[in-house]
PDB file of N, CA and C in Angstrom:
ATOM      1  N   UNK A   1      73.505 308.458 -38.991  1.00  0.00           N
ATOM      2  CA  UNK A   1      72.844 309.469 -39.814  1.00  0.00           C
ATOM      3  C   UNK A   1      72.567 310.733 -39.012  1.00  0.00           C
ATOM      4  N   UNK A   2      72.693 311.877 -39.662  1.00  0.00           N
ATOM      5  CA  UNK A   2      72.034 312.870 -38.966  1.00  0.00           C
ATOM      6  C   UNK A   2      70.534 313.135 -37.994  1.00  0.00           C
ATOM      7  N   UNK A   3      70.532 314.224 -37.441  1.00  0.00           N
ATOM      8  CA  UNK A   3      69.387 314.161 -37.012  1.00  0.00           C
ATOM      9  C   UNK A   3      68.437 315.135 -37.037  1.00  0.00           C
ATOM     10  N   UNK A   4      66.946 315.243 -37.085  1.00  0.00           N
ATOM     11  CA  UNK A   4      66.326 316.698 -37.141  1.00  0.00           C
ATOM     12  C   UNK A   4      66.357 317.351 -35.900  1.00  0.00           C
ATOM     13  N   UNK A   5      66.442 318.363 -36.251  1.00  0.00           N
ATOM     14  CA  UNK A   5      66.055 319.792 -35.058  1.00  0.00           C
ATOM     15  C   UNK A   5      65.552 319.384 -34.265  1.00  0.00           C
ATOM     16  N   UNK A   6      64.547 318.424 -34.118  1.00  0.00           N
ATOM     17  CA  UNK A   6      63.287 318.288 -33.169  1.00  0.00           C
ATOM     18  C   UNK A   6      63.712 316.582 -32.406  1.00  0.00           C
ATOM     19  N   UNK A   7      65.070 316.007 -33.093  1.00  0.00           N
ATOM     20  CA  UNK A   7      65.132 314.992 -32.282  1.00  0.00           C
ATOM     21  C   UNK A   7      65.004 313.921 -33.312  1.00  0.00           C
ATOM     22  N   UNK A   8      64.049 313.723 -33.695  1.00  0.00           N
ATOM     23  CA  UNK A   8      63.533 312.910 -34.512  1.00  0.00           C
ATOM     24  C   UNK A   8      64.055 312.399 -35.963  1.00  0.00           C
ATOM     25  N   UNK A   9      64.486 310.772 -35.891  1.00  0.00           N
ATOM     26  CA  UNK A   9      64.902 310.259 -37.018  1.00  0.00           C
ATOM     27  C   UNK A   9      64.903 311.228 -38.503  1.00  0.00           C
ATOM     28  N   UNK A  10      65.662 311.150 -39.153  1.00  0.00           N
ATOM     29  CA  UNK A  10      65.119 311.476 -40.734  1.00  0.00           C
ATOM     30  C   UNK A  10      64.931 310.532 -41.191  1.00  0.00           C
ATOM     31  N   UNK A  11      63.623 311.249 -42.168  1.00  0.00           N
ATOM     32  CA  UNK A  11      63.066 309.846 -43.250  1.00  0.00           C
ATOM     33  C   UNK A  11      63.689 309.402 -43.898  1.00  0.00           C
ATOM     34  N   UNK A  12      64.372 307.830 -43.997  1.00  0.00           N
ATOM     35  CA  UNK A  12      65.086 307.419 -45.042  1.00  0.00           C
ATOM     36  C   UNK A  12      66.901 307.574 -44.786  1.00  0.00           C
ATOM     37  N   UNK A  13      66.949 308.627 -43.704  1.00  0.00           N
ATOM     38  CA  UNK A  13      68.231 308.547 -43.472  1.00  0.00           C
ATOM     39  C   UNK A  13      68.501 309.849 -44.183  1.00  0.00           C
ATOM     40  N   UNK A  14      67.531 310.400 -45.621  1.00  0.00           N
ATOM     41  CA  UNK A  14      68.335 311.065 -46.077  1.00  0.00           C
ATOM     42  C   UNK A  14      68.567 312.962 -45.413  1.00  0.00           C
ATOM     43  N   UNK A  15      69.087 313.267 -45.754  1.00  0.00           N
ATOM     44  CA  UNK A  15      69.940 314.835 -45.304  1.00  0.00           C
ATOM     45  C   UNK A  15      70.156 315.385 -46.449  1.00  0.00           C
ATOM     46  N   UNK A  16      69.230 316.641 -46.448  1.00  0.00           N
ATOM     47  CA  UNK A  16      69.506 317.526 -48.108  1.00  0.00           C
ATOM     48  C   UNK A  16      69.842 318.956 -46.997  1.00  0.00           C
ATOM     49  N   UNK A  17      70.353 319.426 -47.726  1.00  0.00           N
ATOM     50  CA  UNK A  17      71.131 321.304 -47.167  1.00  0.00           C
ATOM     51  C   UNK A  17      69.868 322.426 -47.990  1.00  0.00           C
ATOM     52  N   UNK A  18      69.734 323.153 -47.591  1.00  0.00           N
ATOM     53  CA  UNK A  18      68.503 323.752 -47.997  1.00  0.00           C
ATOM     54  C   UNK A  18      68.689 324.127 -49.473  1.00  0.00           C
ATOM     55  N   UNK A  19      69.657 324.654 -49.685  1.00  0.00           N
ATOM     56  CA  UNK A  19      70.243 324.507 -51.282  1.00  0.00           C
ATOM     57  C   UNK A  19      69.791 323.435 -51.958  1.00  0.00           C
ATOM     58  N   UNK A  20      70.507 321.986 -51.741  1.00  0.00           N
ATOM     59  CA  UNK A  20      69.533 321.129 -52.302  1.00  0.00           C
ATOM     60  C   UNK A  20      68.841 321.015 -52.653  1.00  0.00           C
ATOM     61  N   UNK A  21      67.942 321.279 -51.431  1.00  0.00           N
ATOM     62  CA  UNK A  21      65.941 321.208 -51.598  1.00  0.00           C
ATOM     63  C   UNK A  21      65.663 322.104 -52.345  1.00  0.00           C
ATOM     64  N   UNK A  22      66.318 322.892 -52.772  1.00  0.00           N
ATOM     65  CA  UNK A  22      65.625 323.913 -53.988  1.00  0.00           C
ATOM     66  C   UNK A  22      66.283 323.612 -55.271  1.00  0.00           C
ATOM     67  N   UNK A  23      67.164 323.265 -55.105  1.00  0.00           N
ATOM     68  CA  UNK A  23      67.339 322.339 -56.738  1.00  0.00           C
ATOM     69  C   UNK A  23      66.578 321.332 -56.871  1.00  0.00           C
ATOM     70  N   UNK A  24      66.493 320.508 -55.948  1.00  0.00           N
ATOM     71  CA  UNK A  24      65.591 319.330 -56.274  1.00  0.00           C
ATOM     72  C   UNK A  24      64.404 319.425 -56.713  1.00  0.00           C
ATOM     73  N   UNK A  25      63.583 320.812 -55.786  1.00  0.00           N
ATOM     74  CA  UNK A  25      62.134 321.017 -56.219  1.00  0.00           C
ATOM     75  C   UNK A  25      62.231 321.372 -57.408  1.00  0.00           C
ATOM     76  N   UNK A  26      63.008 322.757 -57.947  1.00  0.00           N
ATOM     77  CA  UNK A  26      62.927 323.172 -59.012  1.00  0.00           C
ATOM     78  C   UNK A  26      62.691 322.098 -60.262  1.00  0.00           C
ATOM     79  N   UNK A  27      63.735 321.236 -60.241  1.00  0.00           N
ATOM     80  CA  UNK A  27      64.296 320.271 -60.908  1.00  0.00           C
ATOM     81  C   UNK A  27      63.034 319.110 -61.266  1.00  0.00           C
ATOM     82  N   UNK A  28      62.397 319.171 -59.869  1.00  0.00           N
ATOM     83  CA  UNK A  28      60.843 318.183 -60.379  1.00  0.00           C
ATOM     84  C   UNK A  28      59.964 318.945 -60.694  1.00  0.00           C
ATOM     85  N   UNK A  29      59.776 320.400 -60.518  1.00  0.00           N
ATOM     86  CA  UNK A  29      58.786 321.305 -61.107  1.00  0.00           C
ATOM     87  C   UNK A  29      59.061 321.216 -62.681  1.00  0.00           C
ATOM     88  N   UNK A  30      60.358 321.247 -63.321  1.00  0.00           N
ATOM     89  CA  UNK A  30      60.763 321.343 -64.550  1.00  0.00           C
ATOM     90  C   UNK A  30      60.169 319.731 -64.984  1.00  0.00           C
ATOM     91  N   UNK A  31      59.738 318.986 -64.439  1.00  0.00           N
ATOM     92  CA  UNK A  31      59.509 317.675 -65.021  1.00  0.00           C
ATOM     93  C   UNK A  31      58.335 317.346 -65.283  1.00  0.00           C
ATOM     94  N   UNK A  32      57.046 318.270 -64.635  1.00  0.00           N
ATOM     95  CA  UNK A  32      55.826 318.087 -65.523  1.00  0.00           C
ATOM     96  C   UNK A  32      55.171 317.432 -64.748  1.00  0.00           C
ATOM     97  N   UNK A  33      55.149 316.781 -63.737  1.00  0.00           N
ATOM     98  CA  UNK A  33      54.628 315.611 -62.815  1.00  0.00           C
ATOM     99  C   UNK A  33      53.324 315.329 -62.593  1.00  0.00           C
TER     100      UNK A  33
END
């Protein structure tokens, strides 16, 4: 798996591209939570 900047495992393994992370947020902001 990839790794962070700082060395340190990622949580879960997972790896989002900063693009991602802003669909994703958007995407749970649109969901009301």
């Amino acid at each position: 798996r990839d790794w962070a900047p700082d060395g340190e495992k990622m949580g879960k393994g997972i790896t989002l591209s900063e693009e991602e992370l802003r669909n994703l947020r958007d995407l749970l902001n649109d969901m009301d939570l």
